[in-house]
N, C-alpha and C. Protein backbone atom coordinates (compact mmCIF):
# COMPACT_ATOMS: atom_id res chain seq x y z
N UNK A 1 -14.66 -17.24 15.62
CA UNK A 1 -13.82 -16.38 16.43
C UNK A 1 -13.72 -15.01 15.76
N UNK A 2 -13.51 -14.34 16.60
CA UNK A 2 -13.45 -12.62 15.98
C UNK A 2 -12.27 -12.31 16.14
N UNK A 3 -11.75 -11.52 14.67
CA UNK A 3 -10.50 -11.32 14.68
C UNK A 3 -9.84 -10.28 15.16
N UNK A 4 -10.60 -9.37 15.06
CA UNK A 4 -10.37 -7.78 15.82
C UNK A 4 -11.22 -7.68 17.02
N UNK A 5 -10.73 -7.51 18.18
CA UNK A 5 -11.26 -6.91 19.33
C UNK A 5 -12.23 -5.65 19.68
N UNK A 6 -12.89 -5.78 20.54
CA UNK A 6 -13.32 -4.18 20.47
C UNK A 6 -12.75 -2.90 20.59
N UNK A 7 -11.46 -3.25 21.57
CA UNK A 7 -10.96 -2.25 22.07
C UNK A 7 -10.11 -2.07 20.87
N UNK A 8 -9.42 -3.09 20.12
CA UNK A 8 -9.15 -2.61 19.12
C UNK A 8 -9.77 -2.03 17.97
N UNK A 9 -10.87 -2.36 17.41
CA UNK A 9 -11.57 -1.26 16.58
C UNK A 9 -12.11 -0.04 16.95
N UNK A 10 -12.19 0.10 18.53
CA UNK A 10 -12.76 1.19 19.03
C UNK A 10 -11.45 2.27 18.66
N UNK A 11 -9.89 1.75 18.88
CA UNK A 11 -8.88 2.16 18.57
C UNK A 11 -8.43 2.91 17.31
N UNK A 12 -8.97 1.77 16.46
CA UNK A 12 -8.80 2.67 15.05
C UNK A 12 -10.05 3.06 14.30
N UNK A 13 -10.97 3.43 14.82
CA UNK A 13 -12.48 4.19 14.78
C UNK A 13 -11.67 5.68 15.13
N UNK A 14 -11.20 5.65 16.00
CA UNK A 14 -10.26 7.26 16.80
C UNK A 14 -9.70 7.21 16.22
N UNK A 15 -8.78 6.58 15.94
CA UNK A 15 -7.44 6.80 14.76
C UNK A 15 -7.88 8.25 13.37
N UNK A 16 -9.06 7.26 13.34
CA UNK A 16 -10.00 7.74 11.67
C UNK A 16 -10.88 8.77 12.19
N UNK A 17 -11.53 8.93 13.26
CA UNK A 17 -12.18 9.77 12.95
C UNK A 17 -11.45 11.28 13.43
N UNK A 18 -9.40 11.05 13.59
CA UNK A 18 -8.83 11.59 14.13
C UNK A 18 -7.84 12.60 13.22
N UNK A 19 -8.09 11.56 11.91
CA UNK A 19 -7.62 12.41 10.56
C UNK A 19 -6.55 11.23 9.37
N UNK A 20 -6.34 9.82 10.32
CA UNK A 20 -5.88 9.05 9.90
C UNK A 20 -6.14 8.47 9.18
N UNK A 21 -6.01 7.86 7.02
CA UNK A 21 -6.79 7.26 6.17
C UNK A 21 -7.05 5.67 6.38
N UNK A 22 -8.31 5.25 5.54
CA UNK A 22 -8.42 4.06 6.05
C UNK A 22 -7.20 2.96 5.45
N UNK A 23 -7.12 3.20 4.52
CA UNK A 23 -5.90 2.36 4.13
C UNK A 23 -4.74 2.32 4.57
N UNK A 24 -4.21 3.26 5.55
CA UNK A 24 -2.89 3.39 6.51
C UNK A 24 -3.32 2.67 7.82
N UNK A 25 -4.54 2.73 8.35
CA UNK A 25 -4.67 1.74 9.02
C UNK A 25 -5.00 0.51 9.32
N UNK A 26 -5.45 0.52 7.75
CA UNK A 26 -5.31 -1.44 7.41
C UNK A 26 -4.12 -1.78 7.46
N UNK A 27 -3.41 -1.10 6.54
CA UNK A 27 -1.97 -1.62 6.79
C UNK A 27 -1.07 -1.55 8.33
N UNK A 28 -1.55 -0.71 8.98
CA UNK A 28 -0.87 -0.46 10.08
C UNK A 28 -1.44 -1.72 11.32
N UNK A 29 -2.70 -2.15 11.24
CA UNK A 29 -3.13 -3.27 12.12
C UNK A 29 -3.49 -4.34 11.39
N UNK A 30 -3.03 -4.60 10.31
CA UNK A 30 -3.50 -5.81 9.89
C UNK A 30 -4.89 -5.86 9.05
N UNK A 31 -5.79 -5.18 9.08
CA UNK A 31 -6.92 -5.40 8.40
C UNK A 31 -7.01 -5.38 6.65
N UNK A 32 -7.49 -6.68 6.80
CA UNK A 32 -7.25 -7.13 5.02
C UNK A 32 -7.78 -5.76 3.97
N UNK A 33 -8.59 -5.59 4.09
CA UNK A 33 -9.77 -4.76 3.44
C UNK A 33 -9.86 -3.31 4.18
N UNK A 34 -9.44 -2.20 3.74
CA UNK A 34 -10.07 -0.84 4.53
C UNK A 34 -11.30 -0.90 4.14
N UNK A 35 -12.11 -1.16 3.77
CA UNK A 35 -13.99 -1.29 3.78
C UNK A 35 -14.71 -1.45 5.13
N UNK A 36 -13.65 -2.26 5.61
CA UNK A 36 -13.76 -2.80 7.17
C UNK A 36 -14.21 -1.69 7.85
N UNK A 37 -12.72 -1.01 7.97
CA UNK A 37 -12.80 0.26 8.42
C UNK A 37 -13.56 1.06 8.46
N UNK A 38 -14.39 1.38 7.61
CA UNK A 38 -15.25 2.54 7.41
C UNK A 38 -16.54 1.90 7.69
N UNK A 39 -16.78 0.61 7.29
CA UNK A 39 -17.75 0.02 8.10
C UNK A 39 -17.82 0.38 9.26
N UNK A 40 -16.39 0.05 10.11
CA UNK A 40 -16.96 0.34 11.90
C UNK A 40 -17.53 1.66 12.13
N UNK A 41 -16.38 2.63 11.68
CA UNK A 41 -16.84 4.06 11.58
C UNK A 41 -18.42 4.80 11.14
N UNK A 42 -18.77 3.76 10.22
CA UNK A 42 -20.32 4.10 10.05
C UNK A 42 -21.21 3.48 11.61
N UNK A 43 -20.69 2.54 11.68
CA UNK A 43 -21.20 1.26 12.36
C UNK A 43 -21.10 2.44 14.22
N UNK A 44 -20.21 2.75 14.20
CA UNK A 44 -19.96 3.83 15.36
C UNK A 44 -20.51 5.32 15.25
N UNK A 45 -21.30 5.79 14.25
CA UNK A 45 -21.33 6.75 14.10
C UNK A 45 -23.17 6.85 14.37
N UNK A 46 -23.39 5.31 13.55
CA UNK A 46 -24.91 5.62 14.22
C UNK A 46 -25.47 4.92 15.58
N UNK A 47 -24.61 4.09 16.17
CA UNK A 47 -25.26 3.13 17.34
C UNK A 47 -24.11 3.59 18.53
N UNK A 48 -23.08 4.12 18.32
CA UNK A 48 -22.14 4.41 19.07
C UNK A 48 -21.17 3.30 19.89
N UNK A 49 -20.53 3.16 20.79
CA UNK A 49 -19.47 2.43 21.18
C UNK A 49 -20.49 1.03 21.04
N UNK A 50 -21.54 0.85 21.22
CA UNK A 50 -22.42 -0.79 21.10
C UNK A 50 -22.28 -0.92 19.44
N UNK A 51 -22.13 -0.06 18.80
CA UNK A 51 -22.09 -0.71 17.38
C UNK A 51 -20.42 -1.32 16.81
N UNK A 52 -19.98 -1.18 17.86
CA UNK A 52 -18.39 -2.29 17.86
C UNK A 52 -18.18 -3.45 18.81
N UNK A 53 -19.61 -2.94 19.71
CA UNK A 53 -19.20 -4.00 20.43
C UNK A 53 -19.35 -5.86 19.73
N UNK A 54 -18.79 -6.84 20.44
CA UNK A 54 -18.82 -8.01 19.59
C UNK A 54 -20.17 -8.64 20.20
N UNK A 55 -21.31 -9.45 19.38
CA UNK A 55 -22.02 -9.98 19.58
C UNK A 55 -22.13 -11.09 19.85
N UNK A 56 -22.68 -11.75 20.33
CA UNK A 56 -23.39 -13.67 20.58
C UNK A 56 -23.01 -13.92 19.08
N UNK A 57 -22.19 -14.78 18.97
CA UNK A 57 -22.40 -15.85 17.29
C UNK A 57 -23.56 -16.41 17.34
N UNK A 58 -24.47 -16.56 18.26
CA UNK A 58 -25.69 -17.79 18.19
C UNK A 58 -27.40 -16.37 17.92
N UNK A 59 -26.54 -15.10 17.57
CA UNK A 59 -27.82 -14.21 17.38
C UNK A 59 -28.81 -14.48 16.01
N UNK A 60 -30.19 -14.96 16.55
CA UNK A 60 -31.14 -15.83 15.35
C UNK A 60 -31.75 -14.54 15.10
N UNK A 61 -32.31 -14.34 13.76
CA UNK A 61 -33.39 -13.47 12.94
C UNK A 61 -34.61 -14.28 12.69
N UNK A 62 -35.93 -14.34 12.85
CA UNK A 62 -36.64 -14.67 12.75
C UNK A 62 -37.44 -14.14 10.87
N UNK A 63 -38.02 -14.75 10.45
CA UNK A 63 -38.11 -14.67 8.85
C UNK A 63 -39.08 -13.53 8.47
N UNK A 64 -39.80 -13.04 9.66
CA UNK A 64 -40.54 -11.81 9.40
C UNK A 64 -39.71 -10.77 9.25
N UNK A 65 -38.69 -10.92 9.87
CA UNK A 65 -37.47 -9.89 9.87
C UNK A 65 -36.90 -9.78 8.79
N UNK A 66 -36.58 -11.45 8.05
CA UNK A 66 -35.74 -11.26 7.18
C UNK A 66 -36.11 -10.82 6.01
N UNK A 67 -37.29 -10.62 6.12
CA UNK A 67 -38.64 -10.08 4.92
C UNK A 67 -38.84 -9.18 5.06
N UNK A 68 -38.70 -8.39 6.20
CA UNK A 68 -38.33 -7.15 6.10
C UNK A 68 -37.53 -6.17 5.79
N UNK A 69 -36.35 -7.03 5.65
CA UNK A 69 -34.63 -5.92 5.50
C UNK A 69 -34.62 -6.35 4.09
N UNK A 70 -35.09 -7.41 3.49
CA UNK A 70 -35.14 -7.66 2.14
C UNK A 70 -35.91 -7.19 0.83
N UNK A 71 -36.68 -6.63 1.69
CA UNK A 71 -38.26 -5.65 1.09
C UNK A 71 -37.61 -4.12 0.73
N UNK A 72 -36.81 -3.90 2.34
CA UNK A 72 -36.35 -2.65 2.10
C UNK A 72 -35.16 -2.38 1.45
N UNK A 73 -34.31 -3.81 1.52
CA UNK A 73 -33.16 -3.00 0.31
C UNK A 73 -33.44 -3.09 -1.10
N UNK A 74 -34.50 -3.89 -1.37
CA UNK A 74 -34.93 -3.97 -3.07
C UNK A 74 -35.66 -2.23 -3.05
N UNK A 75 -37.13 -1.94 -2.44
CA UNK A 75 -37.41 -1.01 -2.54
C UNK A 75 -36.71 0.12 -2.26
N UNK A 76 -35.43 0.47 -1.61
CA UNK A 76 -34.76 1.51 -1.35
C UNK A 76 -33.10 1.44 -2.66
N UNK A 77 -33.10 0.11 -2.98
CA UNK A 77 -31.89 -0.12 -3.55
C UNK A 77 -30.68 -0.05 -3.09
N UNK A 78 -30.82 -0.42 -2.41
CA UNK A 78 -29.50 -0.18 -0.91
C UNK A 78 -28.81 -1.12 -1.10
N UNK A 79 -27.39 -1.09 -0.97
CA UNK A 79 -26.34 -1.90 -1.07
C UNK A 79 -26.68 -3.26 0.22
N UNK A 80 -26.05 -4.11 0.45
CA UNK A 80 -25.92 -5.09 1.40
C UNK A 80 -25.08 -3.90 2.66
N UNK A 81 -24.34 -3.66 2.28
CA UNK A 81 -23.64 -2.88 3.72
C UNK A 81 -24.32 -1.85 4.52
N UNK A 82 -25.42 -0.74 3.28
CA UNK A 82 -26.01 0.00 4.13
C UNK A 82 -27.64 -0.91 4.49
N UNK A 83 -27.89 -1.41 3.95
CA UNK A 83 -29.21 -2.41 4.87
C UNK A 83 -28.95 -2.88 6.09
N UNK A 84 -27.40 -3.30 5.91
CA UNK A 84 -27.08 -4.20 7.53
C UNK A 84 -26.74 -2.79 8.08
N UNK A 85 -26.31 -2.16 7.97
CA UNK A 85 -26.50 -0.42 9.13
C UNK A 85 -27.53 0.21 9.39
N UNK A 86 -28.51 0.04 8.00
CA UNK A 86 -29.85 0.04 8.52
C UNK A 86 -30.65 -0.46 9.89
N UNK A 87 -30.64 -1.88 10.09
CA UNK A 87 -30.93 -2.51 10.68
C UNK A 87 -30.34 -2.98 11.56
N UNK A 88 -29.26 -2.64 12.09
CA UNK A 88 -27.70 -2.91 12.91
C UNK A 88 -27.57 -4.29 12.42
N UNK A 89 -27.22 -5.21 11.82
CA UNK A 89 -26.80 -6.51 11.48
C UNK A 89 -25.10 -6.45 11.07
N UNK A 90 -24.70 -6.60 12.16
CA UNK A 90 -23.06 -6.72 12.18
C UNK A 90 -22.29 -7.25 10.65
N UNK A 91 -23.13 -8.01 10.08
CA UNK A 91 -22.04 -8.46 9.17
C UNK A 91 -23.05 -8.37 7.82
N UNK A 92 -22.77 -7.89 6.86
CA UNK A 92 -23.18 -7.36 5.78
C UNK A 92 -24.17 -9.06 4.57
N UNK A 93 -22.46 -9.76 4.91
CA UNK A 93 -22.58 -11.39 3.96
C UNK A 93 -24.39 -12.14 5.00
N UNK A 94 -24.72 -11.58 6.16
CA UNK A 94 -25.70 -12.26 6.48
C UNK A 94 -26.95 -12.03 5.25
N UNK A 95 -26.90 -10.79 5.33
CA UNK A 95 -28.48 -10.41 3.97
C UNK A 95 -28.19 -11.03 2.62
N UNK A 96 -26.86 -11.17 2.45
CA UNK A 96 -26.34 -11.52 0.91
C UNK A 96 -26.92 -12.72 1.06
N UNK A 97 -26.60 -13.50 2.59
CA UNK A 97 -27.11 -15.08 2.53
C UNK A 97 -28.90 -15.41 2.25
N UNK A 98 -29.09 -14.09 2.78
CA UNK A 98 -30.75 -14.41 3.17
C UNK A 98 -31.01 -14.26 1.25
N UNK A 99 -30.48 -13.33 1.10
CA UNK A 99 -31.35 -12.79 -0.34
C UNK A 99 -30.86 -14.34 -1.50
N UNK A 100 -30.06 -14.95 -1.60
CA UNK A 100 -29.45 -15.89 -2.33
C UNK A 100 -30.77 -17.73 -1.49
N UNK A 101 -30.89 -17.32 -0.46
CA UNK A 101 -32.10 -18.45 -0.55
C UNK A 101 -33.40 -17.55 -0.56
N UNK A 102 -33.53 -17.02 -0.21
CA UNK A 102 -35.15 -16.09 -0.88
C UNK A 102 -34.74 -16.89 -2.68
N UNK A 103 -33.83 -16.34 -3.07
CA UNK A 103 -33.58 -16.45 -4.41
C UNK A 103 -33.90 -17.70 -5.12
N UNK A 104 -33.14 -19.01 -4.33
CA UNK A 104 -33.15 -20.08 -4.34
C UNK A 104 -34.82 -21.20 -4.05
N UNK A 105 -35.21 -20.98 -2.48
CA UNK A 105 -36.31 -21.34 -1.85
C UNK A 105 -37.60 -20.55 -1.46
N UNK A 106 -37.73 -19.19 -2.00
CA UNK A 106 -38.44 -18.40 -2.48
C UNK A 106 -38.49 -18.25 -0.30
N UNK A 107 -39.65 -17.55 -0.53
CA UNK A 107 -40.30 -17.33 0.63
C UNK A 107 -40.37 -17.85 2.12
N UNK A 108 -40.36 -19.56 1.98
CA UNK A 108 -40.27 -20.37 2.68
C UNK A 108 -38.98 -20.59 3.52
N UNK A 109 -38.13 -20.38 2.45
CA UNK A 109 -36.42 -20.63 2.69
C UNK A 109 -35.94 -19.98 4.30
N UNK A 110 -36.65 -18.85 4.17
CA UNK A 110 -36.51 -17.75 5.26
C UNK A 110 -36.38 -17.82 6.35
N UNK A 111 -37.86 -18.65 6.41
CA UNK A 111 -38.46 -19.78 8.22
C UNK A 111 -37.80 -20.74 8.25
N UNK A 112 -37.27 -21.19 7.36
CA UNK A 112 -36.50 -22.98 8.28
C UNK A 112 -35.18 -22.38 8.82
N UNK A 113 -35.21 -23.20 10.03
CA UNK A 113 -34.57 -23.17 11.32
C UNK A 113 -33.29 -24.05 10.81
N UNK A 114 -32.62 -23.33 11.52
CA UNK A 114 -31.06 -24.59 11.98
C UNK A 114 -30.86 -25.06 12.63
N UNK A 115 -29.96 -26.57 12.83
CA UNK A 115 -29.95 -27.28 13.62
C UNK A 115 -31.22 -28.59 14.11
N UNK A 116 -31.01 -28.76 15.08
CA UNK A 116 -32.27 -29.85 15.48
C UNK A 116 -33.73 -29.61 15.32
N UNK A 117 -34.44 -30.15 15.04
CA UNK A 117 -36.13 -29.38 15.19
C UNK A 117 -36.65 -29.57 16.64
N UNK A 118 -37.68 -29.06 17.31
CA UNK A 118 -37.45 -29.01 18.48
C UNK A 118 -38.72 -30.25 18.72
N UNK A 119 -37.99 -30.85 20.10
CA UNK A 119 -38.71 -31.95 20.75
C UNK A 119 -39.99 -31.63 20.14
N UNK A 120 -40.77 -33.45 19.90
CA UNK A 120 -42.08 -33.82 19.44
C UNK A 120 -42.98 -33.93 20.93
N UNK A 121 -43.99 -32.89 20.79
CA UNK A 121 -45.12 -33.40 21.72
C UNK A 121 -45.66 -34.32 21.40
N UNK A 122 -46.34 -35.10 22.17
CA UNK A 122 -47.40 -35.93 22.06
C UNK A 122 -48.84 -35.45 21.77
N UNK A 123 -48.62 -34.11 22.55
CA UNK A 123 -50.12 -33.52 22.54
C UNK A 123 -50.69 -33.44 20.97
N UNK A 124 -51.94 -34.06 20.37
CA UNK A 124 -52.01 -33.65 19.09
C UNK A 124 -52.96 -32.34 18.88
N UNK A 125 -53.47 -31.90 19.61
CA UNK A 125 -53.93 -30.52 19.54
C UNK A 125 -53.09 -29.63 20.02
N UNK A 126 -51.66 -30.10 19.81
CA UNK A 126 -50.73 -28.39 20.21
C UNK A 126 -50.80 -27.24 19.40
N UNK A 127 -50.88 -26.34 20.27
CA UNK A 127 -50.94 -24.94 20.61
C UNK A 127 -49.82 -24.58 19.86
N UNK A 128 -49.58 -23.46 18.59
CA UNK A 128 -48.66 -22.94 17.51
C UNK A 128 -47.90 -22.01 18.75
N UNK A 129 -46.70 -21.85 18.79
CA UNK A 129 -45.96 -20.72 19.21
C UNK A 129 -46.22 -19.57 18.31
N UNK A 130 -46.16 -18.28 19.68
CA UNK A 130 -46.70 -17.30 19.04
C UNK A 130 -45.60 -16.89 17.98
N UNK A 131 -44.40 -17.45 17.63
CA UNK A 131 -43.81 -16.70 16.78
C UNK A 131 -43.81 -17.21 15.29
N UNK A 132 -44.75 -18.75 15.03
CA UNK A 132 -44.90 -19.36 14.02
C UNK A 132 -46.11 -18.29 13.28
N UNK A 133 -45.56 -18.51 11.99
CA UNK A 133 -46.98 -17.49 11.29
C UNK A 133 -48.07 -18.38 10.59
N UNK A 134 -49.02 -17.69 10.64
CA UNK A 134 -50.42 -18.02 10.37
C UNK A 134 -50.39 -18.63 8.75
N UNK A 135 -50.93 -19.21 8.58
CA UNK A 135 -50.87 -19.21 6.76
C UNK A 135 -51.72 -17.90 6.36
N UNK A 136 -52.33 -17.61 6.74
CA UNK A 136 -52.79 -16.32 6.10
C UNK A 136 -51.93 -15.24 5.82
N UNK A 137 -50.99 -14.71 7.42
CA UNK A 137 -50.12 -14.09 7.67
C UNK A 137 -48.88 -14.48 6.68
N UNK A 138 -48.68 -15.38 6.92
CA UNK A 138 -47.23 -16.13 5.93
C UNK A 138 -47.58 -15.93 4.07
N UNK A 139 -48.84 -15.92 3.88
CA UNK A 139 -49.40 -15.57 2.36
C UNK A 139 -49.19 -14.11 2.27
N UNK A 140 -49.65 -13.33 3.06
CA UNK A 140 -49.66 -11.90 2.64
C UNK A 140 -48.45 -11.18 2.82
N UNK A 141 -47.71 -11.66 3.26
CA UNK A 141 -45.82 -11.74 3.39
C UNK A 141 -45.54 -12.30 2.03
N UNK A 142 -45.85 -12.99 1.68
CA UNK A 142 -45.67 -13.70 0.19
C UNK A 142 -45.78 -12.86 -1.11
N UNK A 143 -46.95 -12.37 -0.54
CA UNK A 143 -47.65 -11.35 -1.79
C UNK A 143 -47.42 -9.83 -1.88
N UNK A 144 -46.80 -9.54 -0.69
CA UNK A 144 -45.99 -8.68 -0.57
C UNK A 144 -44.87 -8.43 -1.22
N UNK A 145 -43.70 -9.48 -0.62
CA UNK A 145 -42.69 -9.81 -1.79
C UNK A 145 -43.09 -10.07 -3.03
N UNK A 146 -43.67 -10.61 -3.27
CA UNK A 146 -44.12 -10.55 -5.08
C UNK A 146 -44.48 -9.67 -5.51
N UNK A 147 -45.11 -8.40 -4.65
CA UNK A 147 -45.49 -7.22 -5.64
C UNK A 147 -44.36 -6.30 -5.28
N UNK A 148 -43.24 -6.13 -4.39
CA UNK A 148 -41.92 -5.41 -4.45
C UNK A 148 -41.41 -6.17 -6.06
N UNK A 149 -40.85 -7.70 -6.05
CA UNK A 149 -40.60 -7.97 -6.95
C UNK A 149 -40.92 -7.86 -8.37
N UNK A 150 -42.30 -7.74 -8.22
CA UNK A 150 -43.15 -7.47 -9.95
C UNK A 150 -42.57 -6.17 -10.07
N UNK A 151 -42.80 -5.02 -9.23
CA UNK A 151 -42.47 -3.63 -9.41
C UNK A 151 -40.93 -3.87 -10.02
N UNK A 152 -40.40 -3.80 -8.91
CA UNK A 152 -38.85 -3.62 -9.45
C UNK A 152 -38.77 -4.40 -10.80
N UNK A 153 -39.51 -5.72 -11.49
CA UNK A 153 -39.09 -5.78 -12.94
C UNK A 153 -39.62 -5.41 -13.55
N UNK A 154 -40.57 -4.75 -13.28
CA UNK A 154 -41.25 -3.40 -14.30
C UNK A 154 -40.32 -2.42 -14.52
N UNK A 155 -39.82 -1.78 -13.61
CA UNK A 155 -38.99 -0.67 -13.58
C UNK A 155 -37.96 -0.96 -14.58
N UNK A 156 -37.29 -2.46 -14.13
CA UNK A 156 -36.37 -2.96 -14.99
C UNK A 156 -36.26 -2.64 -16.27
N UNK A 157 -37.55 -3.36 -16.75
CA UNK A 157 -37.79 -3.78 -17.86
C UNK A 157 -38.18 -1.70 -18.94
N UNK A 158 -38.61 -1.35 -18.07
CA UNK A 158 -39.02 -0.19 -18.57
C UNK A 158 -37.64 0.49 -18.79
N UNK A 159 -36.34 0.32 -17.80
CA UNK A 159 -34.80 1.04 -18.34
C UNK A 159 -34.58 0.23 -19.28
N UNK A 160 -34.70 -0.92 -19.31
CA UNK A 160 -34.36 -1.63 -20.64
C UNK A 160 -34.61 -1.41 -21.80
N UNK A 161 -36.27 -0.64 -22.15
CA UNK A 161 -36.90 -0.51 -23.37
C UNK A 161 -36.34 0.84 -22.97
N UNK A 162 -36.05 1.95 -22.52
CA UNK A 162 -35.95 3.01 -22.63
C UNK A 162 -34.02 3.47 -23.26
N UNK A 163 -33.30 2.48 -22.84
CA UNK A 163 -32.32 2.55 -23.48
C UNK A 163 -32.07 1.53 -25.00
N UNK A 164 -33.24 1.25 -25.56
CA UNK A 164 -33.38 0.32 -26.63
C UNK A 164 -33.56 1.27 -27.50
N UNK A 165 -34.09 2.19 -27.08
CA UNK A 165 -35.20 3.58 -27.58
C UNK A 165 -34.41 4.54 -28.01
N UNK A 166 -33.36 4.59 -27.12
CA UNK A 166 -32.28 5.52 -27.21
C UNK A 166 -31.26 5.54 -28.22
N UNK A 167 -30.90 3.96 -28.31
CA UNK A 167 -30.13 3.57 -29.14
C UNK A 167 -30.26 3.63 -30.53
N UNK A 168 -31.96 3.47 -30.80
CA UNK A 168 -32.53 3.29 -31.91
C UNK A 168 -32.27 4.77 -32.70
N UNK A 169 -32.69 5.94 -31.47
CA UNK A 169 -32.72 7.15 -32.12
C UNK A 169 -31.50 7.67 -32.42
N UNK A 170 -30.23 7.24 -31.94
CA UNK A 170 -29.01 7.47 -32.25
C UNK A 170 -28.60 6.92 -33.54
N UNK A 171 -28.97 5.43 -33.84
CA UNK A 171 -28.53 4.99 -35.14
C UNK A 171 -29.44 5.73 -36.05
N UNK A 172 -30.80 5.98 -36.26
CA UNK A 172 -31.53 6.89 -37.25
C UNK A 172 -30.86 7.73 -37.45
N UNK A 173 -30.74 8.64 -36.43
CA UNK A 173 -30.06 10.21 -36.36
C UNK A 173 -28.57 10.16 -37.64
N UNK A 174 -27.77 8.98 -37.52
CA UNK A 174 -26.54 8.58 -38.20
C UNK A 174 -26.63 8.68 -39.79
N UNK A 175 -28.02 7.53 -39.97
CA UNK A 175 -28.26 7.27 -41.32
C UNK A 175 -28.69 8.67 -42.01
């Protein structure tokens, strides 16, 4: 269930973008967190009155997707909140979820479905739905993510030795 309405966030979106702070209007309607707030306000600022509107709970991402918004917040370094504004994804904790089984079930984790698996044909030469990926396709998605990932712990690893470096020349400098 959704706790704030549209018409009510559309409400205090105006409030704010009217001169009112976000923390006077958490307190003033209830909203736990002013983060909220400024969420919608971003959230309204780039998609307009549809970026408050409330969505289907049953809205599915398919894993090419989710390999995509996950590619781009490692390579851009983007917080969880601006990836999901990136990509309009209403609720921020969805990518946190995706990136924590990427994390967990690597690659694979991505594509499994929820809920029931769908009715067994009989046919044994069935025909792949076009939205299942190829193993070829599903590999080079793979290897993709692995070379965002190698990069970024290069980079890592390279601030790491570079503030090792730093440190070193500070204690010399002392002695």
């Amino acid at each position: 269930m959704t706790k704030f309405s549209f018409e009510l966030k559309l409400k205090i979106v105006e409030q704010y973008l009217s001169g009112t702070s976000s923390t006077a209007l958490a307190k003033r309607y209830g909203v736990k967190n002013s983060s909220n707030i400024t969420t919608w306000v971003a959230r309204y600022r780039k998609y307009g009155i549809n970026g408050l509107k409330i969505r289907s709970p049953k809205y599915d991402y398919d894993g090419k997707f989710k390999i995509k918004v996950l590619n781009w917040r490692k390579e851009n370094q983007a917080s969880y909140p601006e990836t999901a504004l990136k990509f309009d994804i209403s609720n921020a904790g969805t990518i946190a979820m995706w990136q924590r089984k990427f994390n967990k079930g690597g690659l694979q984790a991505l594509f499994t479905r929820r809920g029931r698996s769908k009715h067994v044909t009989t046919n044994h030469n069935r025909q792949y739905e076009k939205n299942d990926l190829s193993e070829l396709e599903r590999l080079k998605m793979e290897n993709r993510a692995l070379r965002v990932e190698n990069e970024y712990l290069k980079k890592l690893d390279a601030l790491i030795q570079k503030r090792g470096h730093h440190k070193k020349n500070i204690k010399s400098s002392k002695d």
